[in-house]
N, C-alpha and C. Protein backbone atom coordinates (compact mmCIF):
# COMPACT_ATOMS: atom_id res chain seq x y z
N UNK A 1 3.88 11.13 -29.68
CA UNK A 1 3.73 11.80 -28.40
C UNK A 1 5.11 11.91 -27.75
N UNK A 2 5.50 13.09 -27.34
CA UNK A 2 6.40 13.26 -26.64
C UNK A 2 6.56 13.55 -25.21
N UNK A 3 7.41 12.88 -24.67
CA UNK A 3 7.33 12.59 -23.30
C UNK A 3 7.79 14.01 -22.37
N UNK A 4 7.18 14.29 -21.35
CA UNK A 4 8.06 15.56 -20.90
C UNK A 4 9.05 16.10 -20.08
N UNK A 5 9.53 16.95 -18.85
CA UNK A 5 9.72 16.66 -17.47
C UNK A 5 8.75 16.83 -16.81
N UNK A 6 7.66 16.69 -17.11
CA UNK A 6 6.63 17.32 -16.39
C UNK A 6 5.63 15.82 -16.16
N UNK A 7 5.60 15.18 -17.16
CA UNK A 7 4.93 13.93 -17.35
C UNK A 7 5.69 12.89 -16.45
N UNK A 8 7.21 12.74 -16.58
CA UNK A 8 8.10 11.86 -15.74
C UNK A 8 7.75 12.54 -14.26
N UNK A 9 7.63 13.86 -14.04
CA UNK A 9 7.24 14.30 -12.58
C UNK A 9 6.01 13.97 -12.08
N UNK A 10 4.88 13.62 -13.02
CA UNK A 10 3.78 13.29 -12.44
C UNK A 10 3.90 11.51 -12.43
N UNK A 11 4.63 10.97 -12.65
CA UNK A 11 4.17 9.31 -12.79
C UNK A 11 5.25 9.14 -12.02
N UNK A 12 6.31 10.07 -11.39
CA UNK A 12 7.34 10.03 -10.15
C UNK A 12 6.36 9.76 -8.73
N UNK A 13 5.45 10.90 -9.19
CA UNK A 13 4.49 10.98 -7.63
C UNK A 13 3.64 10.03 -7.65
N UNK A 14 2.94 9.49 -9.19
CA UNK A 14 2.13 8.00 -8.68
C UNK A 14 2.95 7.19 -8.11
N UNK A 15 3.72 6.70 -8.48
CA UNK A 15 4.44 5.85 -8.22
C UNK A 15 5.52 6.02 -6.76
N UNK A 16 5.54 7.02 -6.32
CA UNK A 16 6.33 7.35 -5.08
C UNK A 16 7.51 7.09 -5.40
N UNK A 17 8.00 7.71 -6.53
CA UNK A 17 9.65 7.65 -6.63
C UNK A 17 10.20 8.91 -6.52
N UNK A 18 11.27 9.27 -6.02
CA UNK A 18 12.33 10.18 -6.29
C UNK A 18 13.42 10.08 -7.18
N UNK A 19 13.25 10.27 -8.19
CA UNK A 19 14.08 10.23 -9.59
C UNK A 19 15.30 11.56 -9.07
N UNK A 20 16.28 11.10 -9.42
CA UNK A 20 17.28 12.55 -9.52
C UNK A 20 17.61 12.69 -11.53
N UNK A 21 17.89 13.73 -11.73
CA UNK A 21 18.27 14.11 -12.75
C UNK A 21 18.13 12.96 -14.10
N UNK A 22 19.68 12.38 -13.79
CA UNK A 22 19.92 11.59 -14.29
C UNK A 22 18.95 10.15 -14.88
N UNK A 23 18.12 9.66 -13.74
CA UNK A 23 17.11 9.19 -13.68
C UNK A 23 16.05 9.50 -14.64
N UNK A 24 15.38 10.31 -14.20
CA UNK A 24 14.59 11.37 -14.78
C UNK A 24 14.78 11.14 -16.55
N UNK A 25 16.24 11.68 -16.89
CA UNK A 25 16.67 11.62 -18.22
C UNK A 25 16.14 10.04 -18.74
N UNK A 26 16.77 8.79 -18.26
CA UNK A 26 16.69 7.87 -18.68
C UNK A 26 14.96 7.31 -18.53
N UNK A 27 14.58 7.57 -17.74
CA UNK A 27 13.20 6.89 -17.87
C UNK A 27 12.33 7.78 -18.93
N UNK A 28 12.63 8.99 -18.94
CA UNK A 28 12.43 9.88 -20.50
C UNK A 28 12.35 8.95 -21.69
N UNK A 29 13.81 8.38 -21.95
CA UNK A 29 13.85 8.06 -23.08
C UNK A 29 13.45 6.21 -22.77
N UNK A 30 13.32 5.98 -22.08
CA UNK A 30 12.11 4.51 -21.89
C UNK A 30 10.90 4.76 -22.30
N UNK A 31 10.50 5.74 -21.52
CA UNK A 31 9.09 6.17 -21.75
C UNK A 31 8.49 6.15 -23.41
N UNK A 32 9.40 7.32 -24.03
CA UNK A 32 9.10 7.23 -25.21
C UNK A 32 9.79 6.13 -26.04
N UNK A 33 10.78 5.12 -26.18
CA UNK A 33 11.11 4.15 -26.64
C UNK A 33 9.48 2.94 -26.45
N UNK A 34 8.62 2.70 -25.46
CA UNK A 34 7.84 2.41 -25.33
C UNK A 34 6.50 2.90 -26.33
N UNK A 35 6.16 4.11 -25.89
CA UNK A 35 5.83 4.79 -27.37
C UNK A 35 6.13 4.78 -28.67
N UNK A 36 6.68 4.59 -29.07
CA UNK A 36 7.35 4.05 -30.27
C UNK A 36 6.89 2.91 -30.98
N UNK A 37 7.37 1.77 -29.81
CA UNK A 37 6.81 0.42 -30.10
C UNK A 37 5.56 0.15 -30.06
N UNK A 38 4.71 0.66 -29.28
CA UNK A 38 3.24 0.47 -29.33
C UNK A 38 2.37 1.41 -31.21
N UNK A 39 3.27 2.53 -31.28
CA UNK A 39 3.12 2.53 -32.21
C UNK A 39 3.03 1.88 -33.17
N UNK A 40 4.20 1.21 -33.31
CA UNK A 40 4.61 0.35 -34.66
C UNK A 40 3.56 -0.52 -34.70
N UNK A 41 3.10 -1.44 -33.38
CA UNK A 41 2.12 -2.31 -33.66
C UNK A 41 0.86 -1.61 -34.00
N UNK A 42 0.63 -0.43 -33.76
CA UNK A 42 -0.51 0.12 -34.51
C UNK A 42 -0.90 0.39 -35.96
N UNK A 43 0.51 0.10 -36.41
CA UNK A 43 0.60 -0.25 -37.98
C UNK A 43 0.00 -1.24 -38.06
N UNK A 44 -0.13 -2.57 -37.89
CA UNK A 44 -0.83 -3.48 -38.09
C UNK A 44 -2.21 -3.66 -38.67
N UNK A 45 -2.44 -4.47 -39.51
CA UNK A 45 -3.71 -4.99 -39.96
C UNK A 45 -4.43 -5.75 -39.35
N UNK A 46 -5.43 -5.46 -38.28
CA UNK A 46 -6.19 -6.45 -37.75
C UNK A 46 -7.52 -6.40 -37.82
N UNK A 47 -7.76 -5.53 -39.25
CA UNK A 47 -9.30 -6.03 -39.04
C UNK A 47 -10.05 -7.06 -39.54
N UNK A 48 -9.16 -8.50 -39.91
CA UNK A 48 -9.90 -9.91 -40.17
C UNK A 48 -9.39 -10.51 -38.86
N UNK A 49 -8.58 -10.01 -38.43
CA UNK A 49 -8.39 -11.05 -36.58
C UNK A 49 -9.63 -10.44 -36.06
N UNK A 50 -10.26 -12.02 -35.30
CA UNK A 50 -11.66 -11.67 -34.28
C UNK A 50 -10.76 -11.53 -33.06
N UNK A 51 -11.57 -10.30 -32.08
CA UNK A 51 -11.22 -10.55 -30.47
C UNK A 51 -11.22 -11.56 -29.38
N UNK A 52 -10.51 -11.82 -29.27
CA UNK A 52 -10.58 -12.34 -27.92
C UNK A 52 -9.85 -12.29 -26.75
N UNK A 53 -10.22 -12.95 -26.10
CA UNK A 53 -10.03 -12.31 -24.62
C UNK A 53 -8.58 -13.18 -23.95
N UNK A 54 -8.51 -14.65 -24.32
CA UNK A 54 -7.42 -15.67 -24.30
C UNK A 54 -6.95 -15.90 -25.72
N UNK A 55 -5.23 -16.04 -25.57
CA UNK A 55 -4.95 -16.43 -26.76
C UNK A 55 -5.02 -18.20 -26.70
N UNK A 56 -5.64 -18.84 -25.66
CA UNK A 56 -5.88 -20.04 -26.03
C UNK A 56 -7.53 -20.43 -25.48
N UNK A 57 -8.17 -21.50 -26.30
CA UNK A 57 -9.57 -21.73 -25.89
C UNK A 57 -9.64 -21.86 -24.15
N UNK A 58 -10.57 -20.81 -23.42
CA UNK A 58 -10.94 -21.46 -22.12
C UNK A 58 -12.72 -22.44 -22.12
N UNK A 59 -12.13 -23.33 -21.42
CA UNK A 59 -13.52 -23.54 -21.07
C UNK A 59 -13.72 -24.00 -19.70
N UNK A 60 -14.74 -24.32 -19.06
CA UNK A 60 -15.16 -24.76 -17.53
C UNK A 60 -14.96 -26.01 -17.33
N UNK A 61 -13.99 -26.32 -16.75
CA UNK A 61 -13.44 -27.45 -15.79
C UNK A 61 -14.04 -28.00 -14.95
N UNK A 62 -15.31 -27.16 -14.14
CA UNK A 62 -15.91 -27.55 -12.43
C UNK A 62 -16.53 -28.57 -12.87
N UNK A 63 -16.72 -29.59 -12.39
CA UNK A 63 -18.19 -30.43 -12.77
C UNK A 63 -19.72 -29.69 -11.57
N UNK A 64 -20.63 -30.39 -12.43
CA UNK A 64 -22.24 -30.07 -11.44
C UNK A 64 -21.77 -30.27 -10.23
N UNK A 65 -22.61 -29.37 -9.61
CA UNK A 65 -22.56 -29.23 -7.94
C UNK A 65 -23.84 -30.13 -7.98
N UNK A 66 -23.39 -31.21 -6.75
CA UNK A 66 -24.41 -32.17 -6.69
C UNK A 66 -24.42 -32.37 -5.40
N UNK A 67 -25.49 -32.53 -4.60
CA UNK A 67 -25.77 -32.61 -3.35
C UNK A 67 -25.48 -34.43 -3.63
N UNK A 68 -24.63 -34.91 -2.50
CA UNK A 68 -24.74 -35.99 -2.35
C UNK A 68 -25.10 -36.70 -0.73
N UNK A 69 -24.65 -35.84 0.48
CA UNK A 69 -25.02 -36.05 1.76
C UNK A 69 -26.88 -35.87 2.07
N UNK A 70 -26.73 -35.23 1.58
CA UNK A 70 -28.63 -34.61 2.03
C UNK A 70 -28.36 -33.80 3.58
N UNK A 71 -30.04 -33.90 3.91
CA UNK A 71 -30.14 -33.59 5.59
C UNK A 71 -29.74 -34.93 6.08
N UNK A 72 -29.06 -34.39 7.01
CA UNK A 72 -28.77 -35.97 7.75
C UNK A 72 -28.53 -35.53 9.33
N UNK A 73 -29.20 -34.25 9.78
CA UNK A 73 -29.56 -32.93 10.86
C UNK A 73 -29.53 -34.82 12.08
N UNK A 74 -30.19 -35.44 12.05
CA UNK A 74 -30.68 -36.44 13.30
C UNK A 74 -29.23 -36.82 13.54
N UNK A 75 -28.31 -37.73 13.01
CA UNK A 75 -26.94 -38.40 13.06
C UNK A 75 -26.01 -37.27 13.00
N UNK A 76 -25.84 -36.03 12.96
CA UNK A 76 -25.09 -35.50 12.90
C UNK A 76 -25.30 -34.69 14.48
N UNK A 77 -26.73 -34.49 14.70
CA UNK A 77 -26.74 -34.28 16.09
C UNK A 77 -26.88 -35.36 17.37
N UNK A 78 -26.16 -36.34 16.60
CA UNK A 78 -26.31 -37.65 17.46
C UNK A 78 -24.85 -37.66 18.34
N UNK A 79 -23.79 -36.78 17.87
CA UNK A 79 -22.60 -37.14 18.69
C UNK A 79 -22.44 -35.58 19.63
N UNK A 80 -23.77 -34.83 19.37
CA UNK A 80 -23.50 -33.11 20.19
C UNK A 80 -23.75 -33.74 21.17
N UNK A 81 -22.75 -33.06 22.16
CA UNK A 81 -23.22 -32.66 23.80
C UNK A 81 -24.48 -32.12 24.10
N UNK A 82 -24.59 -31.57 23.62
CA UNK A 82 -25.94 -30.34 23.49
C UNK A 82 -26.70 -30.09 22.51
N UNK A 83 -28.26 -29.94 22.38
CA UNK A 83 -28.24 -29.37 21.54
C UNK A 83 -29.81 -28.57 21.58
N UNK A 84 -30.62 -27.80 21.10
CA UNK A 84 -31.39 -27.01 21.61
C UNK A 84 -32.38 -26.90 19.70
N UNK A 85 -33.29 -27.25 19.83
CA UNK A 85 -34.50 -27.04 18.91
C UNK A 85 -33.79 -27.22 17.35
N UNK A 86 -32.90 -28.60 17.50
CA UNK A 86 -32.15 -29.07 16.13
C UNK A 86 -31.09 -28.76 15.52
N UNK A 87 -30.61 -27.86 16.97
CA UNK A 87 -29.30 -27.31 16.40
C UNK A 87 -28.28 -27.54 17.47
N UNK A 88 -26.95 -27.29 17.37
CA UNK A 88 -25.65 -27.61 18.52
C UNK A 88 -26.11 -26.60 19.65
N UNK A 89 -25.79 -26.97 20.75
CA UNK A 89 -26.02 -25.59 21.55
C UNK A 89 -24.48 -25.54 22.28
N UNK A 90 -24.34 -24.48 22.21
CA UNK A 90 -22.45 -23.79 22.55
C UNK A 90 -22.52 -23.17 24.03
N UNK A 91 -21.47 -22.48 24.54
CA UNK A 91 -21.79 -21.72 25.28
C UNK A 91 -21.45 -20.36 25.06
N UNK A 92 -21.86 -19.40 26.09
CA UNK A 92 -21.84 -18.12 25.71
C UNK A 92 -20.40 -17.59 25.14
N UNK A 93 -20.01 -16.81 24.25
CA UNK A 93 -18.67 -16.21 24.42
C UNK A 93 -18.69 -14.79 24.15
N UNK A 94 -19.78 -14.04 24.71
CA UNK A 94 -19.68 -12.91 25.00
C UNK A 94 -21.00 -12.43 25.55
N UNK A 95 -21.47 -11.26 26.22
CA UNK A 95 -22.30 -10.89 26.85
C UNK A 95 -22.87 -10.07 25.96
C-alpha cells in the first residue's frame, strides 16, 4: 500500500495538525516505513500459536466479598442528632 498526499492530508485533519511541505514529505515516508514492517510480520507462521489476549497468565486477585458488619441500623443511629423512621434526619438544602 502506498501512502499518498491525500492520505497524509486526511490523518493531518484527524489529528489537528498542520504539516508544511516538508513535514508532509517525512511523515510520508514513516507512514509507509510502518507499512512495511507490519508487513514483514505478516510473513509469519502463526497458525500453531493459540490467541491470547495477555502475553502473561492473568488471573483474579479480589478475594470474596463478604459481609462482615451486618445491620447494625440501632448503634449506628445511636450517635445521630436526629433521626426520623430509622434513618439520619438532615436539614433542608434546597427548596
Amino acid at each position: 500500500m502506498t501512502i499518498t498526499d491525500e492520505t497524509i492530508d486526511y490523518v493531518g485533519i484527524l489529528a489537528k495538525l498542520e504539516l508544511s511541505d516538508e513535514e508532509k514529505e517525512q511523515a510520508k515516508q514513516d507512514m509507509s516505513n510502518m507499512l512495511e514492517y507490519v508487513s514483514k510480520l505478516n510473513e509469519l507462521d502463526t497458525d500453531s500459536v493459540e490467541p491470547m489476549s495477555h502475553a502473561f497468565p492473568v488471573s483474579n486477585v479480589f478475594r470474596e466479598d463478604v459481609v462482615t458488619n451486618g445491620d447494625d441500623r440501632d448503634n449506628l443511629l445511636a450517635n445521630a442528632p436526629e433521626q426520623k423512621d430509622g434513618c439520619y434526619k438532615v436539614p433542608k438544602t434546597f427548596d
